[in-house]
N, C-alpha and C. Protein backbone atom coordinates (compact mmCIF):
# COMPACT_ATOMS: atom_id res chain seq x y z
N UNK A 1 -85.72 176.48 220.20
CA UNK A 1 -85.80 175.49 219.14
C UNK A 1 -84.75 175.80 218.08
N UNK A 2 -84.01 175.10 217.62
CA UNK A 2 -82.97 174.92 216.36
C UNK A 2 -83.82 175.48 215.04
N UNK A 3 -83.34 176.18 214.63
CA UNK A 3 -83.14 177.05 213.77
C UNK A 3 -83.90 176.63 212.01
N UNK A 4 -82.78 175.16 211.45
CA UNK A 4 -83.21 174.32 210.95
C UNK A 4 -84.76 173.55 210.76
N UNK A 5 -85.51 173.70 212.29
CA UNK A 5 -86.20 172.82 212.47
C UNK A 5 -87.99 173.86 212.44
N UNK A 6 -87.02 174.86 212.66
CA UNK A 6 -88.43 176.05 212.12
C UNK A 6 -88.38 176.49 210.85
N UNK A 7 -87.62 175.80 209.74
CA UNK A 7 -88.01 176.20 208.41
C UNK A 7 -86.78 177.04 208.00
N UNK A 8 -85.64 178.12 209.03
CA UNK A 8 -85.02 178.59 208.56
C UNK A 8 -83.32 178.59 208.73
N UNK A 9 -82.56 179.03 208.10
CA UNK A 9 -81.30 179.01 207.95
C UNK A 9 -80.74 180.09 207.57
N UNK A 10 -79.69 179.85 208.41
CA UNK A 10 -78.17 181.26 208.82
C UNK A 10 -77.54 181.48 207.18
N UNK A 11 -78.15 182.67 206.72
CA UNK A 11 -76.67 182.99 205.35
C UNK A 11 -76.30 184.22 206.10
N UNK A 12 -75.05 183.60 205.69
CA UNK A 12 -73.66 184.72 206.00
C UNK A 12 -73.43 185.47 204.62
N UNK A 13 -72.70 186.75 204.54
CA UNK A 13 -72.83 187.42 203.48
C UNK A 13 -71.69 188.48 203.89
N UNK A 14 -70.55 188.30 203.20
CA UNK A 14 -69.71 189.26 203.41
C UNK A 14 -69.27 190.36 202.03
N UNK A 15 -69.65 191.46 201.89
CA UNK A 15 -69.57 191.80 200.68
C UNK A 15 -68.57 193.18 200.28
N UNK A 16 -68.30 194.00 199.69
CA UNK A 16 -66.99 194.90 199.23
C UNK A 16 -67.66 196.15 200.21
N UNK A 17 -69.34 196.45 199.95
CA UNK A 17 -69.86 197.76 200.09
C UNK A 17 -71.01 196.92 200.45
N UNK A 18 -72.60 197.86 201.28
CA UNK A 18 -73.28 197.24 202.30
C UNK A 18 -74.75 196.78 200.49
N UNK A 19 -75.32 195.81 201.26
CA UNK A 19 -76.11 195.10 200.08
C UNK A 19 -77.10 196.72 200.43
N UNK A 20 -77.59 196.86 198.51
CA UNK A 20 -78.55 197.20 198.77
C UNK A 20 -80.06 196.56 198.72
N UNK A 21 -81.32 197.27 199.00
CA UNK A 21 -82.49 196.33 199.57
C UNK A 21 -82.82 195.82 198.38
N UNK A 22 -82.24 195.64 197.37
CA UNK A 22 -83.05 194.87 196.02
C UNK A 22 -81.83 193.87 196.06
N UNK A 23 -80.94 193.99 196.13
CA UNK A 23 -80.18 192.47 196.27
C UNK A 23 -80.20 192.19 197.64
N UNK A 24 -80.58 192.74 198.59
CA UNK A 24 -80.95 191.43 199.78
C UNK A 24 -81.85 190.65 199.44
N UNK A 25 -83.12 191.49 198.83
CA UNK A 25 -84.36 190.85 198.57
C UNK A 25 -83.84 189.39 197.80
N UNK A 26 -83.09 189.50 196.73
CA UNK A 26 -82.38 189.07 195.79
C UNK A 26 -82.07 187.71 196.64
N UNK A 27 -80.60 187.67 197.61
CA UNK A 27 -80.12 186.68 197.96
C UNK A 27 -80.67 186.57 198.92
N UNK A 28 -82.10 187.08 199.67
CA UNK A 28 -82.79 185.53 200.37
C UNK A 28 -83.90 185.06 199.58
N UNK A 29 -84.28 185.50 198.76
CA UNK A 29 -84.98 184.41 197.46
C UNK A 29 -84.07 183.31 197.42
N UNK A 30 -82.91 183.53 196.88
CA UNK A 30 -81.95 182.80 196.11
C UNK A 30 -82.20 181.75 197.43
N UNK A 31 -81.68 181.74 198.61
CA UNK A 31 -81.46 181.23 199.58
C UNK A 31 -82.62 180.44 199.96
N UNK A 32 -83.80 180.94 199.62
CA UNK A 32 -85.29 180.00 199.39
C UNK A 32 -85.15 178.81 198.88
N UNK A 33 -85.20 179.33 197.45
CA UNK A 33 -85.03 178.08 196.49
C UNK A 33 -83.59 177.46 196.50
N UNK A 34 -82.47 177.54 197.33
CA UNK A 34 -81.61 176.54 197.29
C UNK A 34 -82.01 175.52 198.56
N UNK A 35 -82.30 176.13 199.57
CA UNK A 35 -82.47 175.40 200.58
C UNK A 35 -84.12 175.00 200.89
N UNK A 36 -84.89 175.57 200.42
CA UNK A 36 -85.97 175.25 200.97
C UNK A 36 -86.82 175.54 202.37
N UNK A 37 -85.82 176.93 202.89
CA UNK A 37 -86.17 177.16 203.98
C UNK A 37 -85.70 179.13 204.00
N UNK A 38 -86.60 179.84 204.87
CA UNK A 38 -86.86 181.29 204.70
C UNK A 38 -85.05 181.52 205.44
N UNK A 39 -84.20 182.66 204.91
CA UNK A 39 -83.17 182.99 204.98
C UNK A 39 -83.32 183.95 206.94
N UNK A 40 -82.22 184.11 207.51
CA UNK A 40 -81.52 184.58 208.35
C UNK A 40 -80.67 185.67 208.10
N UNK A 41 -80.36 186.23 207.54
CA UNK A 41 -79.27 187.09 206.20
C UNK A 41 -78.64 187.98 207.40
N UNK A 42 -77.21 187.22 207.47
CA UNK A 42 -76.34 187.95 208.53
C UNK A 42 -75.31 188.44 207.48
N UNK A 43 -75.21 190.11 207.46
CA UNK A 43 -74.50 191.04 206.48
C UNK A 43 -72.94 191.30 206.94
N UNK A 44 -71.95 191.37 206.13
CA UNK A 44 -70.89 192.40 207.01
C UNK A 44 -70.41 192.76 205.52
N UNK A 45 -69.67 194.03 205.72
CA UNK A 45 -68.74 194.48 204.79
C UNK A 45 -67.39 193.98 205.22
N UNK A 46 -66.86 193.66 204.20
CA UNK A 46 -64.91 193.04 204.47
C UNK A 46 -64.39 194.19 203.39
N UNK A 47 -63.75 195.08 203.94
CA UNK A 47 -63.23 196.04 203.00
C UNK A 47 -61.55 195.32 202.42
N UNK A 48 -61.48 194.14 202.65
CA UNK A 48 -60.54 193.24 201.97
C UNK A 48 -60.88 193.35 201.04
N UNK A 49 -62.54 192.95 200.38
CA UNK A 49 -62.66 192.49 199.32
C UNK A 49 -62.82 193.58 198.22
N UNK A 50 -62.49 193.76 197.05
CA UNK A 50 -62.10 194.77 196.49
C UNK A 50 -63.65 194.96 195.61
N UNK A 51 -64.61 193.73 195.22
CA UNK A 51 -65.88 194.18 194.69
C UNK A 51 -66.32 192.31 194.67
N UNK A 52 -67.23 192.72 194.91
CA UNK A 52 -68.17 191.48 195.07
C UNK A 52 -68.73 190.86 196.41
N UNK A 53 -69.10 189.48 196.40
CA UNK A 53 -69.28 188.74 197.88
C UNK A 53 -69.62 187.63 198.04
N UNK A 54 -69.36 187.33 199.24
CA UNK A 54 -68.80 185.73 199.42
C UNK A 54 -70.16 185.15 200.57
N UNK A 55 -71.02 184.41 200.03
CA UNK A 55 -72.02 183.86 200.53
C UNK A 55 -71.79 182.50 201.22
N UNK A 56 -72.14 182.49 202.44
CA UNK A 56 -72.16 181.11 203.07
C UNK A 56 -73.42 181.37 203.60
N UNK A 57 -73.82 179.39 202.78
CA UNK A 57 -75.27 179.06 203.46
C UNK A 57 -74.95 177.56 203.99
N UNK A 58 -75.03 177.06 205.34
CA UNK A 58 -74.67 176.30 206.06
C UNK A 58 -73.77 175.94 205.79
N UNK A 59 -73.18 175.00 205.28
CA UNK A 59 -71.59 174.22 205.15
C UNK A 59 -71.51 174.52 203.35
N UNK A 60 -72.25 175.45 202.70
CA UNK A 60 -71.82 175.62 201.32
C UNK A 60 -71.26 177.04 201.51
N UNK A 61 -70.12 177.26 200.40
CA UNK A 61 -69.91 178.83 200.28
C UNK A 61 -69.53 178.68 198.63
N UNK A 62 -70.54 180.33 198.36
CA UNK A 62 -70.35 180.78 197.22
C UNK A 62 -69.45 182.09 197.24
N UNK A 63 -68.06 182.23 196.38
CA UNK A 63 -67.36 183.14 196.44
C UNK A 63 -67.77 183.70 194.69
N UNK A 64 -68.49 184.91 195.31
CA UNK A 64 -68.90 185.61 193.82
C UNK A 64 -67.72 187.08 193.80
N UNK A 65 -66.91 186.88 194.51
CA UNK A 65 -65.51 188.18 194.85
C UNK A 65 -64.72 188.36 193.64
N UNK A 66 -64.01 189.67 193.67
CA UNK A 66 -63.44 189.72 192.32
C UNK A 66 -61.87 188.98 192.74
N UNK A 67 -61.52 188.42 193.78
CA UNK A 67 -60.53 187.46 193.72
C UNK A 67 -60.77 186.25 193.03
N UNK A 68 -61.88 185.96 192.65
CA UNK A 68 -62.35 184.57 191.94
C UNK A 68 -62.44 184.65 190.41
């Protein structure tokens, strides 16, 4: 069954250094109340990014990076 259709949705999360467990907790709340549906929280580190991280939740992306 699609993903969507059981309540939840794919965030992507690419960040400088690995989340710790009070901001995961953090951005799948966040990911609650934007979408209305329980988070998926797929992690990676991009050692591109020099501090921060760049959230995609379905076709939205939030770039919270210190390139921004």
């Amino acid at each position: 069954m699609d993903e969507t259709r059981r309540g939840r949705i794919d965030v992507r999360v690419r960040t400088a250094v690995p989340l710790t467990a009070d901001l995961r907790s953090q951005l799948m709340d966040a990911a609650k109340i934007i979408t209305g549906k329980e988070a998926d929280l797929h992690e990676s580190v991009d050692e591109t990014l020099i501090a921060g991280m760049i959230v995609r939740i379905g076709d939205d992306q939030y770039d919270m990076s210190a390139a921004t």
